[in-house]
Protein backbone atom coordinates (compact mmCIF):
# COMPACT_ATOMS: atom_id res chain seq x y z
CA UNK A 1 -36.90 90.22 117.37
CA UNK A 2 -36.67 86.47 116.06
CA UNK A 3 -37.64 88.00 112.66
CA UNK A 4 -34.85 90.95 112.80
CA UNK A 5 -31.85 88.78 114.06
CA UNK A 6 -32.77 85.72 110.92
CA UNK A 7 -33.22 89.12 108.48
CA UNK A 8 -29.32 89.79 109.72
CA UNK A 9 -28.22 86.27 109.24
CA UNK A 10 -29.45 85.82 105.41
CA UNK A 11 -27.67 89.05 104.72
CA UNK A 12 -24.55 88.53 106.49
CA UNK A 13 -24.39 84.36 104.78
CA UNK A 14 -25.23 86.19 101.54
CA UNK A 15 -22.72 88.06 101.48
CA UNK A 16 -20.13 85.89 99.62
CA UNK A 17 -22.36 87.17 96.59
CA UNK A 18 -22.06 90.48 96.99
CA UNK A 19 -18.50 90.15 96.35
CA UNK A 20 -18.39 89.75 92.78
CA UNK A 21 -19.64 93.71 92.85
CA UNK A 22 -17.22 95.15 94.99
CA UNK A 23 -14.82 97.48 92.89
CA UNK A 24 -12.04 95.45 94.39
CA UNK A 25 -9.54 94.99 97.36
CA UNK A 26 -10.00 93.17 100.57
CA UNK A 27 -13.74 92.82 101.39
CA UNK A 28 -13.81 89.93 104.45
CA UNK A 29 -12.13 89.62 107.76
CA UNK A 30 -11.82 86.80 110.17
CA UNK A 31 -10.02 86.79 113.78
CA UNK A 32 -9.62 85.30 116.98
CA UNK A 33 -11.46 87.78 119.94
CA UNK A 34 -11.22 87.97 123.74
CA UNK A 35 -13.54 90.19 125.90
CA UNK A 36 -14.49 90.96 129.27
CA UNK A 37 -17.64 91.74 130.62
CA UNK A 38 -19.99 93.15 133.37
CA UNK A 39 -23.23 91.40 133.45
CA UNK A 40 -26.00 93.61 135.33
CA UNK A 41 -29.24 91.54 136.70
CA UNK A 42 -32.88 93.32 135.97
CA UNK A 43 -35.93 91.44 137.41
CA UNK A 44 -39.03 91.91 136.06
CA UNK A 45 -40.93 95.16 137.74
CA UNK A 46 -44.06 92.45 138.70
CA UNK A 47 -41.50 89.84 140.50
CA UNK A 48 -42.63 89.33 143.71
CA UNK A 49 -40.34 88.30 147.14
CA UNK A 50 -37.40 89.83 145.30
CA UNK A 51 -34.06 89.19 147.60
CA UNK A 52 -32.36 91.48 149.07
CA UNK A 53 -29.95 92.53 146.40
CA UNK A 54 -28.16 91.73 143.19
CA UNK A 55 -24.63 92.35 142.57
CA UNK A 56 -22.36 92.91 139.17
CA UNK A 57 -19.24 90.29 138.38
CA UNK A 58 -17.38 90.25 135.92
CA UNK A 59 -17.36 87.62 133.53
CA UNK A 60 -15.21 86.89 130.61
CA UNK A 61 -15.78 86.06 126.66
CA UNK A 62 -13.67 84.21 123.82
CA UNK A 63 -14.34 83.19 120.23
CA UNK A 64 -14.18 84.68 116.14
CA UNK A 65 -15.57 87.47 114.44
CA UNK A 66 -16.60 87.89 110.79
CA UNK A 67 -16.99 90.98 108.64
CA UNK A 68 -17.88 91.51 105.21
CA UNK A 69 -17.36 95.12 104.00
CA UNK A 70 -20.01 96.05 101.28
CA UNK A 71 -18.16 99.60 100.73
CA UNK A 72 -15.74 101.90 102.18
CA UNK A 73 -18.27 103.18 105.18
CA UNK A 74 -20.73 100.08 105.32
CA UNK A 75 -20.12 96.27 106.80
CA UNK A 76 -22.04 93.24 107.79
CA UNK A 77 -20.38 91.74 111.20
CA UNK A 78 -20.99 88.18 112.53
CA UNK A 79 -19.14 86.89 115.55
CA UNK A 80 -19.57 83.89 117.72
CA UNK A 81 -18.32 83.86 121.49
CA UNK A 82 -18.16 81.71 124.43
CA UNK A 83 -19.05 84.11 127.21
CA UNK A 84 -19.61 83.61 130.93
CA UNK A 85 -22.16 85.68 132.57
CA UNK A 86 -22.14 86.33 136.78
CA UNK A 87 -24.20 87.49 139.31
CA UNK A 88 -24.69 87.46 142.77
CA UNK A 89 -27.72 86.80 144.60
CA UNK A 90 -27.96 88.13 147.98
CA UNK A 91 -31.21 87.00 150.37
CA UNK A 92 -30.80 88.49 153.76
CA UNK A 93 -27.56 86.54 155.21
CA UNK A 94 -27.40 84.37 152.10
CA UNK A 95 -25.29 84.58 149.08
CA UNK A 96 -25.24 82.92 146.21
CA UNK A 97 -22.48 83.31 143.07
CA UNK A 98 -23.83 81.85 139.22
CA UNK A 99 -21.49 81.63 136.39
CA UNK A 100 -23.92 80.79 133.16
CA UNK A 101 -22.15 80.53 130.29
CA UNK A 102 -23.61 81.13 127.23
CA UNK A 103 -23.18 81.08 123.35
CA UNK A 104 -23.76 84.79 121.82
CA UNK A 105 -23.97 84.79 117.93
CA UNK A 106 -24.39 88.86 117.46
CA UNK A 107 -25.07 90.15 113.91
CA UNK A 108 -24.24 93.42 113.23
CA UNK A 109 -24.71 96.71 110.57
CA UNK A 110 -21.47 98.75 110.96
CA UNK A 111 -20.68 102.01 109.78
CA UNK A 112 -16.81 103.15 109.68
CA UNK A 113 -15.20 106.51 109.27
CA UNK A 114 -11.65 107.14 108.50
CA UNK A 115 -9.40 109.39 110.85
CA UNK A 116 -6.13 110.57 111.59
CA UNK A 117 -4.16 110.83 115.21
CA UNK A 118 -0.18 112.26 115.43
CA UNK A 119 0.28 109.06 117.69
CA UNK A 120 -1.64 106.48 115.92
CA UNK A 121 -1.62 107.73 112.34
CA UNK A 122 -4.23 106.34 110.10
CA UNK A 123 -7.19 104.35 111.53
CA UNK A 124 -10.30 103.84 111.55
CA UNK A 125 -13.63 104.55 114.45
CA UNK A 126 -16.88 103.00 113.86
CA UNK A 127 -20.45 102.13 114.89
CA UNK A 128 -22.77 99.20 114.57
CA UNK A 129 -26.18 97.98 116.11
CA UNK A 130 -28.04 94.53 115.07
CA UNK A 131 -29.58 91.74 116.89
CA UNK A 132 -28.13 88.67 118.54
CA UNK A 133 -29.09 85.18 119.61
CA UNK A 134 -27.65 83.80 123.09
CA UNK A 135 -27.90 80.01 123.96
CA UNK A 136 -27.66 79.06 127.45
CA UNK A 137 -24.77 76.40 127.49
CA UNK A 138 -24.41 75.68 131.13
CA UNK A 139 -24.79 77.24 134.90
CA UNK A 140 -23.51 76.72 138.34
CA UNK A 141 -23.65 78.47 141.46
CA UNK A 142 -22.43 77.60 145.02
CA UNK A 143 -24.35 79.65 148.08
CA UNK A 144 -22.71 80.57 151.40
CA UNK A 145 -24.45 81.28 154.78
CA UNK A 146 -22.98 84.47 156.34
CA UNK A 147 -25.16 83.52 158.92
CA UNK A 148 -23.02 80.34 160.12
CA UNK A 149 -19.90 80.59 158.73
CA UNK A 150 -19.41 77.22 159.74
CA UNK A 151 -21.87 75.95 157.61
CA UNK A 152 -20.04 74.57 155.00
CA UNK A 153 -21.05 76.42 151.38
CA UNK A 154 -22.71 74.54 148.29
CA UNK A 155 -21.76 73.91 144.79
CA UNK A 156 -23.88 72.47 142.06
CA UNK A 157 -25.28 72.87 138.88
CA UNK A 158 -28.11 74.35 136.99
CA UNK A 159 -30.12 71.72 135.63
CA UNK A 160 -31.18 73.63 132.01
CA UNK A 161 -33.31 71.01 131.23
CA UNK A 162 -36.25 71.81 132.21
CA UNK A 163 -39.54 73.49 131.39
CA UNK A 164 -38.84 76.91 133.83
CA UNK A 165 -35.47 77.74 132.03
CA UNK A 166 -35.20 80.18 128.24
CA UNK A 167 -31.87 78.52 127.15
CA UNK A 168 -32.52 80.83 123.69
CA UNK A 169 -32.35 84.70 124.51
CA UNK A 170 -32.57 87.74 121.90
CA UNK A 171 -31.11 91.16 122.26
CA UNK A 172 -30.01 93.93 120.81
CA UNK A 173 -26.58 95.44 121.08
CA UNK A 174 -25.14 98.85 120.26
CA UNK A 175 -20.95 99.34 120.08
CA UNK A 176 -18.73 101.67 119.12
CA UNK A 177 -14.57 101.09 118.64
CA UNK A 178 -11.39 101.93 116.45
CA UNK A 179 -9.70 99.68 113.91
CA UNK A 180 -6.16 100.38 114.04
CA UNK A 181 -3.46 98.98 111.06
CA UNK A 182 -0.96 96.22 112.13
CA UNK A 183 1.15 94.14 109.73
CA UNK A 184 0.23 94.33 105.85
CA UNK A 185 -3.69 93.73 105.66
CA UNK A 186 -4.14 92.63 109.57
CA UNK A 187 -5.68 95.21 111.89
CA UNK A 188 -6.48 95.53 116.05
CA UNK A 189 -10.14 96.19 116.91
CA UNK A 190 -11.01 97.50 120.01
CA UNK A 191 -14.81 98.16 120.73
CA UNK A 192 -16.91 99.16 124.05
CA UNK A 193 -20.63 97.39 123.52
CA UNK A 194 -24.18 97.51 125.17
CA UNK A 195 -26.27 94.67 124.89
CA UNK A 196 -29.89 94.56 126.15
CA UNK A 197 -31.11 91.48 126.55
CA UNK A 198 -35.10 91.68 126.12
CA UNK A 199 -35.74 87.58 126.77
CA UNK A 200 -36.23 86.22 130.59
CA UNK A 201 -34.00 83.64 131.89
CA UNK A 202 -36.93 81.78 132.91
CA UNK A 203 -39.29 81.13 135.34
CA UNK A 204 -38.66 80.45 139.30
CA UNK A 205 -35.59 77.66 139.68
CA UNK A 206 -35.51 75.54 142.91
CA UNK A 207 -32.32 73.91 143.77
CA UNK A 208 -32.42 71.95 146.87
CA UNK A 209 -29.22 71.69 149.09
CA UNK A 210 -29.60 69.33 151.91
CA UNK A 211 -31.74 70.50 154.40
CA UNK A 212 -31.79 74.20 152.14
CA UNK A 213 -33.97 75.02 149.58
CA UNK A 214 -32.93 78.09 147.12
CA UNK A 215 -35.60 79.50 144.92
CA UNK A 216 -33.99 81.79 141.83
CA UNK A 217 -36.40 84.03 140.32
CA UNK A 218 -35.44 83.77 136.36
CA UNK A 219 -37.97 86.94 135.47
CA UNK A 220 -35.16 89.09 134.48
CA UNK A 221 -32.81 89.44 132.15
CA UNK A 222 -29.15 91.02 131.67
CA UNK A 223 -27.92 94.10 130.33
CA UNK A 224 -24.10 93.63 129.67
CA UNK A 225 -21.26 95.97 129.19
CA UNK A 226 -18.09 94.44 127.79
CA UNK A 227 -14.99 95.49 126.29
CA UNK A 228 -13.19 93.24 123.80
CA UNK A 229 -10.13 93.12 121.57
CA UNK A 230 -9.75 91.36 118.15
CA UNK A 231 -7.31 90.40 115.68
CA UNK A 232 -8.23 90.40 112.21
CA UNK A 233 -7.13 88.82 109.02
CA UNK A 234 -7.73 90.08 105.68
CA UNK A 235 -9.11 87.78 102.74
CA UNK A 236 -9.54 88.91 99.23
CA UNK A 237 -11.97 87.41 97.42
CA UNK A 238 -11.76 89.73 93.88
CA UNK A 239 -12.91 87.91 90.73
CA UNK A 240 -9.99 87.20 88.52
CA UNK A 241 -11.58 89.10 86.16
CA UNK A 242 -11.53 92.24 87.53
CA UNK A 243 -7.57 91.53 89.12
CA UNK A 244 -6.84 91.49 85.21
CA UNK A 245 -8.05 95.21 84.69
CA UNK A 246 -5.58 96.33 87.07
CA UNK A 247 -7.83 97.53 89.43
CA UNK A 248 -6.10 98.74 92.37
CA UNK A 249 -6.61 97.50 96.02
CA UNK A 250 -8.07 99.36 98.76
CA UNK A 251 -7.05 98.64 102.27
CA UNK A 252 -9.29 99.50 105.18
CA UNK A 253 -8.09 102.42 106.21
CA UNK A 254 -8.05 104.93 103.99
């Protein structure tokens, strides 16, 4: 995995290169990008003294994207995003919320095909798959006794320093979306991704509270869903030599 996601990164930081041999228009795009997401908790099939359940929460993501497009039906896509991941823990009367938030640097082969809608007009659907790197940034969580609602609940956070905790996770992500035209070379992207996550948080995680001690099981790992909305700008990059031949410039959408 380590091997596939730094094959990814030399391509997609070579590709400033690759420019000089692109018949010509705009061949890189760069935009702001805002997601949401539902993380989904899988403990390893050997963990023992699992709790009682594990629920989904939503969680939500921010950062840039970056995409290089080799030719009319292949790109290279780079993004990173500052994305919270929840979960709920639930141990007989016991409940306890995490928010980790985490840095996910997803590099990406996409293919795009052009298409036309009587609504939309001209745009653009496409797929991509590649690797990506996640680095644990922070965690909390704050646990509640259903048990004695009077007990007050606790708040604190997840110490990542330590020897039990995988703050660097690999996956690999599968999406699918439209690019749809806005003002002269800007566009809207709007994609639905997968992303299997195939690294464990960690090991077990004790957090003492007062008189309570909480044990988190780290054997697992997430699979997310998310759905995310981006606004790109487009640079050109054409050698002046070839903007002297008169070549003429191809937009995305086609």
């Amino acid at each position: 995995m380590r091997f596939l996601y730094l094959s990814f990164l030399v391509l997609l930081l070579s590709s400033p290169a690759f420019a000089q041999y692109n018949a010509g228009g705009t061949q890189f795009y760069i935009g702001p990008k805002a997601s949401i997401n539902a993380a989904r908790y899988t403990p390893a099939k050997n963990t023992p003294d699992l709790p009682s359940a594990y629920k989904n929460k939503l969680g939500f993501g921010a950062g840039f994207m970056y995409k290089f497009r080799v030719t009319d039906l292949i790109s290279l896509h780079g993004e990173f995003n500052y994305i919270r991941k929840s979960r709920s823990v639930i141990d007989s009367t016991i409940v306890t919320e995490y928010q980790n938030f985490h840095l996910d640097t997803p590099i990406l082969f996409e293919i795009s095909f052009p298409a036309k809608l009587p609504r939309i007009g001209k745009f653009e659907y496409f797929f991509n798959a590649g690797p990506q790197l996640s680095y644990w940034i922070s965690g909390k969580g704050n646990t509640q006794f259903e048990d004695n609602p009077e007990q007050a609940s606790s708040n604190y956070a997840v110490n990542l320093n330590t020897e039990n905790i995988n703050r660097l996770q690999f996956g690999i992500i599968f999406g699918a979306g439209m690019t749809l035209p806005s003002v002269g070379d800007n566009y809207f992207v709007v994609e639905a991704r997968y992303s299997f996550y195939q690294t464990h948080l960690g090991e077990k995680y004790v957090t003492t509270l007062g008189d309570f001690t909480h044990i988190d099981d780290l054997r697992g790992n997430y699979n997310v869903l998310s759905l995310s909305v981006a606004y790109t700008f487009g640079l050109n990059f054409m050698p002046s030599s070839q903007k002297n031949k008169g070549m003429k410039v191809k937009t995305v959408v086609q």
